[in-house]
C-alpha atoms as a PDB file:
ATOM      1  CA  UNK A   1      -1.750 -16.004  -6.366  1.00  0.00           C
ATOM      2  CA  UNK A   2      -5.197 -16.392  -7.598  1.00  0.00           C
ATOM      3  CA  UNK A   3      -7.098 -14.654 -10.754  1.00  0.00           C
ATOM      4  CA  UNK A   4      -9.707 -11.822  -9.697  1.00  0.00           C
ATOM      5  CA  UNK A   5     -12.070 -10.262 -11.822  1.00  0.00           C
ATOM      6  CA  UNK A   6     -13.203  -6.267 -11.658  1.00  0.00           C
ATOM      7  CA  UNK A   7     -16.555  -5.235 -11.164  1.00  0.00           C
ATOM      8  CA  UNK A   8     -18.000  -3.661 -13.959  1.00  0.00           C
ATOM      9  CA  UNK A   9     -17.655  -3.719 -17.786  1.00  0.00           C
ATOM     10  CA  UNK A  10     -13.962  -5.034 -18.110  1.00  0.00           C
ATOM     11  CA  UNK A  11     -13.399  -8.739 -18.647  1.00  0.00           C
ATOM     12  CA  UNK A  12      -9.338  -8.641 -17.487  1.00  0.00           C
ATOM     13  CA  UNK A  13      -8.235 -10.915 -15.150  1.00  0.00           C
ATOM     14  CA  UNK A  14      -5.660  -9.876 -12.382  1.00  0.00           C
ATOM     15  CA  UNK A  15      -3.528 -11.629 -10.259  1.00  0.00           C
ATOM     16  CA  UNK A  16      -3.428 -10.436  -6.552  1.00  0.00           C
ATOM     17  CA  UNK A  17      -0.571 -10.764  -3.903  1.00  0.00           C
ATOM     18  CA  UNK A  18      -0.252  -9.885  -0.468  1.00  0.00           C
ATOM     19  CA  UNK A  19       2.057  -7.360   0.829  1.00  0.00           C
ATOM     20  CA  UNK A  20       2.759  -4.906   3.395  1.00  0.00           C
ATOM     21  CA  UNK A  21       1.422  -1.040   1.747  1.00  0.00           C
ATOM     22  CA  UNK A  22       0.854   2.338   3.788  1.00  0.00           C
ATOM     23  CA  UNK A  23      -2.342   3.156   3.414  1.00  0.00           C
ATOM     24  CA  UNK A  24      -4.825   6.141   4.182  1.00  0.00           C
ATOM     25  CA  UNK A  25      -8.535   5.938   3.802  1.00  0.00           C
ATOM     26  CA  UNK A  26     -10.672   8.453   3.323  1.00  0.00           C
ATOM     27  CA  UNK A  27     -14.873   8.287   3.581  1.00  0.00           C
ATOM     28  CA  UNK A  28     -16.816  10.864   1.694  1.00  0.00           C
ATOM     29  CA  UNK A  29     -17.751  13.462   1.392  1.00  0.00           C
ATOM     30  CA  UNK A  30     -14.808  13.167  -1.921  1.00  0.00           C
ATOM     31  CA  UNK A  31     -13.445  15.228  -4.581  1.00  0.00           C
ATOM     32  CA  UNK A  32     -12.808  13.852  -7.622  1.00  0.00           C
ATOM     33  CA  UNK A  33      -9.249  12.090  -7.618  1.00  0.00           C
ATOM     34  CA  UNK A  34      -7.161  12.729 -10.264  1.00  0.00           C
ATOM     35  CA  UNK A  35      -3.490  11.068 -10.965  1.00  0.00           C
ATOM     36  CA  UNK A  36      -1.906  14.072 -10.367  1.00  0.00           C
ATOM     37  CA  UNK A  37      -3.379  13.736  -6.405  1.00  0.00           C
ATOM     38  CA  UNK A  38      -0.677  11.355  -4.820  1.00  0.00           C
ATOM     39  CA  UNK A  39      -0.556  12.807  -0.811  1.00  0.00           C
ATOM     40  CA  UNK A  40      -2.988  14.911   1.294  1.00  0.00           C
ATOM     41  CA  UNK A  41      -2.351  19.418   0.686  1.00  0.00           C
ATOM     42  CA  UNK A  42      -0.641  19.138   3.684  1.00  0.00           C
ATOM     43  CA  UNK A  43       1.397  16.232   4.859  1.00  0.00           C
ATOM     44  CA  UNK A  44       1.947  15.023   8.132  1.00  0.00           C
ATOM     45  CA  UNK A  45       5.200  13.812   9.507  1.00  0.00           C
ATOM     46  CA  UNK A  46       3.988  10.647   8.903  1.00  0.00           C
ATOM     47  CA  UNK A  47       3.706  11.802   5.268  1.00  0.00           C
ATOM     48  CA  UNK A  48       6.999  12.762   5.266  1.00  0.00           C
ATOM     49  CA  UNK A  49       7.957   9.662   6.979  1.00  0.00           C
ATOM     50  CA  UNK A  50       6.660   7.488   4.016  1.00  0.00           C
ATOM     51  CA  UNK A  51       7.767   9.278   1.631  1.00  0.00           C
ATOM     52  CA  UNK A  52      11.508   9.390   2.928  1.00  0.00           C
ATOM     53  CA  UNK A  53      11.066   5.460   3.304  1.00  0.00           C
ATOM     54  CA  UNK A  54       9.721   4.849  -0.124  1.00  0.00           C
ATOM     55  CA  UNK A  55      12.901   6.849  -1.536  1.00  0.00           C
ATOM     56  CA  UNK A  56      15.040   4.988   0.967  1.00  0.00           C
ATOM     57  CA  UNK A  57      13.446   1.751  -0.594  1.00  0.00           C
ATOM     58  CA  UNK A  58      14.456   2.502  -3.842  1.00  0.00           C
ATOM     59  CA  UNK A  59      17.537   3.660  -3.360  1.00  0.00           C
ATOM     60  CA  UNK A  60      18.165   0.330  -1.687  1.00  0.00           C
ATOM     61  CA  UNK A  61      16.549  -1.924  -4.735  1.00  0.00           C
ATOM     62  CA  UNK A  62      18.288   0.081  -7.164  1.00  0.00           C
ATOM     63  CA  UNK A  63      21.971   0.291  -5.406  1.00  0.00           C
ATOM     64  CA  UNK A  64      22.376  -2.515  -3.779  1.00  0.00           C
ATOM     65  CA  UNK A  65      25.931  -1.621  -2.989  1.00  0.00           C
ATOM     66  CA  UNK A  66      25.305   1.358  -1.151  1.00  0.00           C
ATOM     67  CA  UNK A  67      24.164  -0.787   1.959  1.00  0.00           C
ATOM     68  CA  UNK A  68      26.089   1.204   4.926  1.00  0.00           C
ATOM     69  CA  UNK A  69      24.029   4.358   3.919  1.00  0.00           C
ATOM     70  CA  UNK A  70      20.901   2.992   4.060  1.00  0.00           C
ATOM     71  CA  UNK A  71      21.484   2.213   7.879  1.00  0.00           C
ATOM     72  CA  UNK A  72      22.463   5.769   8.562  1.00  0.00           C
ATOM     73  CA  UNK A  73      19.265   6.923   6.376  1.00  0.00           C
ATOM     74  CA  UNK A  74      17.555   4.818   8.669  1.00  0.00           C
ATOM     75  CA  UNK A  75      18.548   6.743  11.816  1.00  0.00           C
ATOM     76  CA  UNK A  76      18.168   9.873   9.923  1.00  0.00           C
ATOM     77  CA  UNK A  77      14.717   9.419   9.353  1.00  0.00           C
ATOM     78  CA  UNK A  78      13.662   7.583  12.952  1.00  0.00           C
ATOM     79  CA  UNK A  79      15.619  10.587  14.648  1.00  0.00           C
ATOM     80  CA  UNK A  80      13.324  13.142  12.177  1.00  0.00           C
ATOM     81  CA  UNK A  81      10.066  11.184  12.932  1.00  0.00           C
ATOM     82  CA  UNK A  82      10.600  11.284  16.869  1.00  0.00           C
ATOM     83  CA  UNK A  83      11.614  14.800  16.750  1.00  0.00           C
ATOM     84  CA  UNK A  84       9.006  15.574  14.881  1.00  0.00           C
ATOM     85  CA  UNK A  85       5.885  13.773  16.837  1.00  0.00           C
ATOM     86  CA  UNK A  86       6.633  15.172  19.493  1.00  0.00           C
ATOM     87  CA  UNK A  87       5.433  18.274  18.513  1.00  0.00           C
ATOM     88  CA  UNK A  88       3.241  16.901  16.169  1.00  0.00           C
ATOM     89  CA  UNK A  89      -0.575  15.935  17.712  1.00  0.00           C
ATOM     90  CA  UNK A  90      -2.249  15.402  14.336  1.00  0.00           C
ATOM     91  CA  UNK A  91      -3.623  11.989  13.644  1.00  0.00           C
ATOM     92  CA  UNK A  92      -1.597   9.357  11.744  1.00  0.00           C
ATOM     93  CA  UNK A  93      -2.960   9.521   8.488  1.00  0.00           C
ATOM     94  CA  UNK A  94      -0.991   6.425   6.846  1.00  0.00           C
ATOM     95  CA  UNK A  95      -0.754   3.071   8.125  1.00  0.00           C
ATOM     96  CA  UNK A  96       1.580   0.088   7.234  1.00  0.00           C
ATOM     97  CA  UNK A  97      -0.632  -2.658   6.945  1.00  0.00           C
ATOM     98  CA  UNK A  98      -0.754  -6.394   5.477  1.00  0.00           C
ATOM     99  CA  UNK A  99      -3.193  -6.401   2.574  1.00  0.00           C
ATOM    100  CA  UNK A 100      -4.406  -8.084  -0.468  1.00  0.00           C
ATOM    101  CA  UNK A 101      -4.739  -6.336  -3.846  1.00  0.00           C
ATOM    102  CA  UNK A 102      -4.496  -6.837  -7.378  1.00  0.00           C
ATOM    103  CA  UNK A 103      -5.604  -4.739 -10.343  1.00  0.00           C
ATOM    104  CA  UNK A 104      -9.325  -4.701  -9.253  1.00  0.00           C
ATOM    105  CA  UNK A 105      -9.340  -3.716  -5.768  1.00  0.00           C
ATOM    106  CA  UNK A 106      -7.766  -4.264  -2.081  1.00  0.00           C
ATOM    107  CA  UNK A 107      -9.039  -6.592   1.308  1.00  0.00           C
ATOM    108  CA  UNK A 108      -7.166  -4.321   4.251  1.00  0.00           C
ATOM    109  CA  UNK A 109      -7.780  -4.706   8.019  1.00  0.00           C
ATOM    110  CA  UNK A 110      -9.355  -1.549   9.888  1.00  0.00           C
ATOM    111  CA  UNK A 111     -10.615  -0.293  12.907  1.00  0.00           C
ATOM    112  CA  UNK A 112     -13.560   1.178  11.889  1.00  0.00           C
ATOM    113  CA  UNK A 113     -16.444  -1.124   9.415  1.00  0.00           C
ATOM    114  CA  UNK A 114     -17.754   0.750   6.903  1.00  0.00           C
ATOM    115  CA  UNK A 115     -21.289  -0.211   4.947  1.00  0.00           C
ATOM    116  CA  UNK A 116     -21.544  -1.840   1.507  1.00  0.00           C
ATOM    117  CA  UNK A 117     -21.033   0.306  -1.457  1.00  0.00           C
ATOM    118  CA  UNK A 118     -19.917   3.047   1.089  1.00  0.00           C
ATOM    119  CA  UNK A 119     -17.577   5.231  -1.198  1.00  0.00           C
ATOM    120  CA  UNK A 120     -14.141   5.489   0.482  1.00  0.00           C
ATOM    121  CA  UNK A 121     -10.724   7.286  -1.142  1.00  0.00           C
ATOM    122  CA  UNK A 122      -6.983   5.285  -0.563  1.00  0.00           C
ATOM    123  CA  UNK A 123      -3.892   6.511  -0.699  1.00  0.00           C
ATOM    124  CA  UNK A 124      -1.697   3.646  -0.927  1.00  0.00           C
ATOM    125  CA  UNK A 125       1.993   4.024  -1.353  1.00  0.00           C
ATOM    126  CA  UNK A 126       3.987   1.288  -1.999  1.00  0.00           C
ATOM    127  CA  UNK A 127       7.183   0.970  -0.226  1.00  0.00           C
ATOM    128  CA  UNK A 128       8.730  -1.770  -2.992  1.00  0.00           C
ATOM    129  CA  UNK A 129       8.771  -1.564  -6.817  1.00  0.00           C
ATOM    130  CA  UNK A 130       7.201   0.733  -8.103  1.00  0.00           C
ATOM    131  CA  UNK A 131       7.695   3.107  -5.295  1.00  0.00           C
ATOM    132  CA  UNK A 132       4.989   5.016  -5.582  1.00  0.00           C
ATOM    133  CA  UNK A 133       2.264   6.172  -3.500  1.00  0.00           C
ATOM    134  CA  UNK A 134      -1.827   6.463  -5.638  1.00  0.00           C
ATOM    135  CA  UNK A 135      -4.928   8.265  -4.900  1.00  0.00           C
ATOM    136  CA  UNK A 136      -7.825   5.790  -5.820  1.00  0.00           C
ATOM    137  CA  UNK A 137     -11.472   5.867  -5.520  1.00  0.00           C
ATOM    138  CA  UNK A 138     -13.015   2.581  -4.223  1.00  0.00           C
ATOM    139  CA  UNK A 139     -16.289   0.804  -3.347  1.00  0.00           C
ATOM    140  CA  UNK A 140     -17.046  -1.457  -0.566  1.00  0.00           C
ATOM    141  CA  UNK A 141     -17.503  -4.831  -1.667  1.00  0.00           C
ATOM    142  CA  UNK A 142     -17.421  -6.591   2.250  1.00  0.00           C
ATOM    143  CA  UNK A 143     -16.641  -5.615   5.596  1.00  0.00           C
ATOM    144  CA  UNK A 144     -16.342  -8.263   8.006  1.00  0.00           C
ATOM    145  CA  UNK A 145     -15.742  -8.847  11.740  1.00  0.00           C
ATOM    146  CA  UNK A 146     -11.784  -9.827  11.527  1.00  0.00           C
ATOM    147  CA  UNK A 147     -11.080 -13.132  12.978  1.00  0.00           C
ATOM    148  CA  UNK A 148      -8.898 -13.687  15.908  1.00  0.00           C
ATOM    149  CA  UNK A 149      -8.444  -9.663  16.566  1.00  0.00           C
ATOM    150  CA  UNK A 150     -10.524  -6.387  16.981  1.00  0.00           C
ATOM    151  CA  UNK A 151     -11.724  -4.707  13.707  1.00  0.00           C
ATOM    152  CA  UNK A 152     -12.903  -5.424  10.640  1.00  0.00           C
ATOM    153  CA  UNK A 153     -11.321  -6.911   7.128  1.00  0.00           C
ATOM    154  CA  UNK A 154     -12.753  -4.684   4.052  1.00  0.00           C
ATOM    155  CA  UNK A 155     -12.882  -5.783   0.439  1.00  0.00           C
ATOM    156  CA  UNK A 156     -13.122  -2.755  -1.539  1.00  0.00           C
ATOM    157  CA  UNK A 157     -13.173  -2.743  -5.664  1.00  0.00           C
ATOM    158  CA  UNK A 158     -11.363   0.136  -7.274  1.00  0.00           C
ATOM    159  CA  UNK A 159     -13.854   2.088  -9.211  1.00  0.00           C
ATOM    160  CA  UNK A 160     -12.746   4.527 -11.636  1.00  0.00           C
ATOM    161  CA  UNK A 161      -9.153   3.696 -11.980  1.00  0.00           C
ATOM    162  CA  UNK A 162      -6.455   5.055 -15.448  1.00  0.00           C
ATOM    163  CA  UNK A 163      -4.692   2.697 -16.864  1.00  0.00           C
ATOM    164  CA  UNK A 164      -1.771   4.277 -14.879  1.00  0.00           C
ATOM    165  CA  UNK A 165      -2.767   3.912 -11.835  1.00  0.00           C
ATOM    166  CA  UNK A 166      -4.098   0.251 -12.477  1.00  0.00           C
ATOM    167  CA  UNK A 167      -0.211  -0.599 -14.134  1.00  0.00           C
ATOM    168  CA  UNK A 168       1.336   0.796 -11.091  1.00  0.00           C
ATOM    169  CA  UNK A 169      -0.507  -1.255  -8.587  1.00  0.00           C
ATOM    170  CA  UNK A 170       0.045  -4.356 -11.215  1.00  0.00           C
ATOM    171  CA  UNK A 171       3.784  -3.190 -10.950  1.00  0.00           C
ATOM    172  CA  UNK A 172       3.382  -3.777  -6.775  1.00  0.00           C
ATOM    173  CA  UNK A 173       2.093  -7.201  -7.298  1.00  0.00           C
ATOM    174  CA  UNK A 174       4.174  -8.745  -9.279  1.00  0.00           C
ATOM    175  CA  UNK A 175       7.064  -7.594  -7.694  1.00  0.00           C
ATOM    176  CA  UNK A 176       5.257  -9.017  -4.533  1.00  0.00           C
ATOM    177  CA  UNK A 177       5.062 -12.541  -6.936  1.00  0.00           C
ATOM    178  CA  UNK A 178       8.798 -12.255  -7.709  1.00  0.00           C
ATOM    179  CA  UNK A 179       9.641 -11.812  -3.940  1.00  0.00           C
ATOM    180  CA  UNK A 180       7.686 -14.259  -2.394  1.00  0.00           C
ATOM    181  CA  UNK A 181       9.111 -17.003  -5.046  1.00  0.00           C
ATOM    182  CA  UNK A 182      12.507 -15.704  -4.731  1.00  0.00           C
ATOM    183  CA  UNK A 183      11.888 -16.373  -1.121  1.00  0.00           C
ATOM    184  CA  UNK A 184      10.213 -20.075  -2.211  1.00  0.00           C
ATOM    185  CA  UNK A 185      12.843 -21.237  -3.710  1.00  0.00           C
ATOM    186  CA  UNK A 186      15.376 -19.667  -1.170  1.00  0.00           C
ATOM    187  CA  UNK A 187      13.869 -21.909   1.485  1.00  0.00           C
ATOM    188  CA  UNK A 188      13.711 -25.047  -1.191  1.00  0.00           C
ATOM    189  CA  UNK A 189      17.423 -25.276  -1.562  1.00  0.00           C
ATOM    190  CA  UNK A 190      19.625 -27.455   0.305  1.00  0.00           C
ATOM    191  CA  UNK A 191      22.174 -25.921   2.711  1.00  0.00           C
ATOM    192  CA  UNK A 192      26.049 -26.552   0.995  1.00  0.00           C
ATOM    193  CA  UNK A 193      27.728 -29.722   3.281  1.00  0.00           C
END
């Protein structure tokens, strides 16, 4: 949990997390994003497949009690998703990946490197708290040769974010926080004799 600072005019400081997000990237040629885009025109089953997840998410953080449903949601939406792919050739358009992101921007592995200050779009939905999924416009601050695997790891710096947008991705993080020391102090605590 260390303090990043935003490019540009803005003096805030953010704290950033790491977390498991789906994410699609887009490189230009871009519209303008507003906050009103959240997912493609037309979704893909693995659209669908997110989305269903993200409400299955939140169903389970808000209803804890409801536990046996959320296994047969599960099978539900794996039986949808192989149904569906089968007939389905378009390309995966979302990935679930392990990233770092704050307020300011997001360091995410990929396949492909991409050149400083290349312009690229995200769509990043967030399968915990807040559980929802953001169309962002960022810059490329770094792209560098992963270590120990294929690809690349790119820092990109969100550029013309709302306050919205920035408080929902906020939101993400510090439920990451609360997770991780949740976990922390899980771990810390002696097991009863």
């Amino acid at each position: 949990m260390t303090p990043s600072r935003p490019a540009g005019e803005e003096r805030r400081e953010f704290f950033r997390s790491q977390g498991v997000v789906y994410l699609m990237v887009e490189s230009p040629p871009l519209p303008e994003a507003t906050v009103e885009e959240s997912i493609p025109d037309c979704p893909t089953m693995d659209d669908v497949q997110v989305l269903l997840m993200n409400f299955r998410d939140r169903l389970r953080y808000e209803t804890p009690e409801l536990a046996a449903y959320f296994s047969q949601l599960d099978t539900v939406i794996e039986a949808l998703h192989r149904r569906c792919t089968q007939q389905e050739t378009a390309p995966k358009l979302f990935q679930r990946l392990f990233v770092d992101i704050s307020g300011a921007g997001i360091q995410f592995p990929s396949p492909q490197a991409y050149p400083e200050e290349a312009a690229l779009r995200l769509h990043i939905a967030f399968p915990g708290y807040p559980f929802a999924t953001v169309a962002l416009l960022s810059t490329v601050v770094r792209c560098e040769s992963a270590v120990g695997a294929d690809g690349y790891t790119v820092t990109a710096a969100f550029e013309g974010i709302s306050e919205e947008q920035r408080d929902l991705v906020i939101m993400f993080v510090n439920h990451l926080q609360r997770r991780q020391l949740h976990q922390q102090h899980q771990q810390s605590e002696p097991e009863p004799s």
